[in-house]
Structure formats: C-alpha cells, structure tokens
Protein backbone atom coordinates (compact mmCIF):
# COMPACT_ATOMS: atom_id res chain seq x y z
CA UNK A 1 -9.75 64.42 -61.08
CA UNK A 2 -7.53 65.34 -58.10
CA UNK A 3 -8.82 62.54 -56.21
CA UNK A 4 -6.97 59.74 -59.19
CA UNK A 5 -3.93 61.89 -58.98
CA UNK A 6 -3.77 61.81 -55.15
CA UNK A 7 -4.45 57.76 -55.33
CA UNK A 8 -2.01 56.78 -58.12
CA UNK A 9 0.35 58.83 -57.00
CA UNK A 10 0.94 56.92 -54.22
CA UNK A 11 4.83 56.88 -54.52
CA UNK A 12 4.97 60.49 -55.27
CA UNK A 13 6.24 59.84 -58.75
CA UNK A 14 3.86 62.88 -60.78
CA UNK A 15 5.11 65.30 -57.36
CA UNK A 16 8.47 64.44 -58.57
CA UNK A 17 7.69 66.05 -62.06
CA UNK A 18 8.60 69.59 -63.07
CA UNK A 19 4.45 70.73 -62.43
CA UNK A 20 2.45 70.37 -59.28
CA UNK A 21 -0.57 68.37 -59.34
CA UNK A 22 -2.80 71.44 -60.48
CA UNK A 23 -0.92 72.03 -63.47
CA UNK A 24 -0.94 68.60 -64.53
CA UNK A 25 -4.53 68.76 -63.88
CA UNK A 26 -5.10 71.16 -66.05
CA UNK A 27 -3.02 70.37 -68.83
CA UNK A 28 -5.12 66.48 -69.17
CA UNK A 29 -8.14 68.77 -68.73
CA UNK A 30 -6.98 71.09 -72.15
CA UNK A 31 -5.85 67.49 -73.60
CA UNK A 32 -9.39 65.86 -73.82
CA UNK A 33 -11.37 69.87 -74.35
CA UNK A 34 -12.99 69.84 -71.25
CA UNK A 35 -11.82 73.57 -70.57
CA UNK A 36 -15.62 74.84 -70.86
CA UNK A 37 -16.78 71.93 -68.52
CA UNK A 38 -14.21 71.30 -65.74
CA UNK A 39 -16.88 73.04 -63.22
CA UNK A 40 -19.67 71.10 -64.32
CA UNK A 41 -20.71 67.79 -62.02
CA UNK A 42 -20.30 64.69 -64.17
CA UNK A 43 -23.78 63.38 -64.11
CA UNK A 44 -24.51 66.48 -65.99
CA UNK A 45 -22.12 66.24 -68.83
CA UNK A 46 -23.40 64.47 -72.11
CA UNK A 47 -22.12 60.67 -73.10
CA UNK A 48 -18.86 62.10 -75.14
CA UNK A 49 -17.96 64.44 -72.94
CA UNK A 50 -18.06 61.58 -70.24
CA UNK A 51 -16.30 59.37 -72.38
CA UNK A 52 -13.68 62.16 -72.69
CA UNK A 53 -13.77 62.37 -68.47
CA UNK A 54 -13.24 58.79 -68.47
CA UNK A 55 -10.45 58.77 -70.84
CA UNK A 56 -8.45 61.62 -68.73
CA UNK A 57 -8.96 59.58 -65.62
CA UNK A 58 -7.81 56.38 -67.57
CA UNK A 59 -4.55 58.35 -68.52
CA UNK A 60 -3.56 59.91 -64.76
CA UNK A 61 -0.26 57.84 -64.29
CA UNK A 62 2.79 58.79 -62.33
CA UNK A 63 4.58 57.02 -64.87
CA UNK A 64 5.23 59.58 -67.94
CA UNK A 65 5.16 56.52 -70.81
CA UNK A 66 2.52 54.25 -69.84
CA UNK A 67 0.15 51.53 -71.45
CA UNK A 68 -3.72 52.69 -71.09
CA UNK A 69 -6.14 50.08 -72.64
CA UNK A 70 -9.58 51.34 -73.26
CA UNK A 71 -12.35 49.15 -73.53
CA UNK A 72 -15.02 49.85 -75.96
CA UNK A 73 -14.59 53.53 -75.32
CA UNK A 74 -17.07 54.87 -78.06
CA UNK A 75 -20.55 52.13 -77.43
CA UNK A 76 -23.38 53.78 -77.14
CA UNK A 77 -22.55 57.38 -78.99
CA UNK A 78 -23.63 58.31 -81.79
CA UNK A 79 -21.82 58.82 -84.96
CA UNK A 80 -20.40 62.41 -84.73
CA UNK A 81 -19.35 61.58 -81.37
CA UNK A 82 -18.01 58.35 -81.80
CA UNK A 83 -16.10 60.20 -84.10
CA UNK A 84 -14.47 62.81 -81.84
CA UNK A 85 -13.95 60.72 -79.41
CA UNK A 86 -11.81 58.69 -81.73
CA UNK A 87 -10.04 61.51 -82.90
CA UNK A 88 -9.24 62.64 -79.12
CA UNK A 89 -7.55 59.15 -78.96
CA UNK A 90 -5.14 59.07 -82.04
CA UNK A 91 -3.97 62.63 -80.71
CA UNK A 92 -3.17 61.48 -77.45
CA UNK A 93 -1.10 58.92 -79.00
C-alpha cells in the first residue's frame, strides 16, 4: 500500500496532511478491516478480502474529497461476501 501512496502522491499533497504516510496507512487499513491481514501477501488473502485491498488502493488520493468509481467491485463473490463488501462501500461514503 505504501508503494500507491508514494506514486499518487507525487505533488506531496497527503505529506502536506496533519499524519505521515504510515498513519494514513493505517487508518485505510482499519477502514476496509484488514487489521488481522495487513502482514499477509495478497495472493494469499481470499476474493473479499482482495476486493477490500483493491478498494483501499482505489481510495489512496492526495486529494481529501475525491471521486473513486469502482467497477463491478463484488463479481465473482458469493452472497455473504458480496454483501460485506457492499456494506464496506456505503460506510466509506
């Protein structure tokens, strides 16, 4: 996750925030409950806890009121997950 803060920050804009990098890190990471998983490799985690990885990376923006459009960001889970997943997205709103 450090890596899409380091590229989209390339005007220093989230450096220019009140946290570092780490904290805002962590704070996206506590957003989408990855708290348990933020050591485990990606190609290890299930589908809807990639979907939630995928869905943090899609909201790293230096800009602190930003547009993210996600595309089809439940196919292929099933319905308990789907679910979840949804629910992560109306209470990032």
């Amino acid at each position: 996750m450090r890596l899409f803060f380091e590229l989209k920050d390339y005007e220093g804009g989230m450096q220019k925030r009140n946290k570092t990098i780490d904290q805002q890190i962590d704070e996206l990471i506590r957003k989408v409950g990855l708290d348990q998983y933020r050591h485990i490799e990606s190609a290890k985690l299930s589908g809807g806890y990639r979907r939630r990885l995928s869905i943090s990376l899609a909201l790293v923006s230096p800009a602190d009121k930003s547009i993210v459009i996600l595309d089809e960001p439940t196919t292929g889970l099933d319905a308990t997950i789907r679910d979840q997943v949804w629910q992560l997205i109306k209470n990032l709103r």
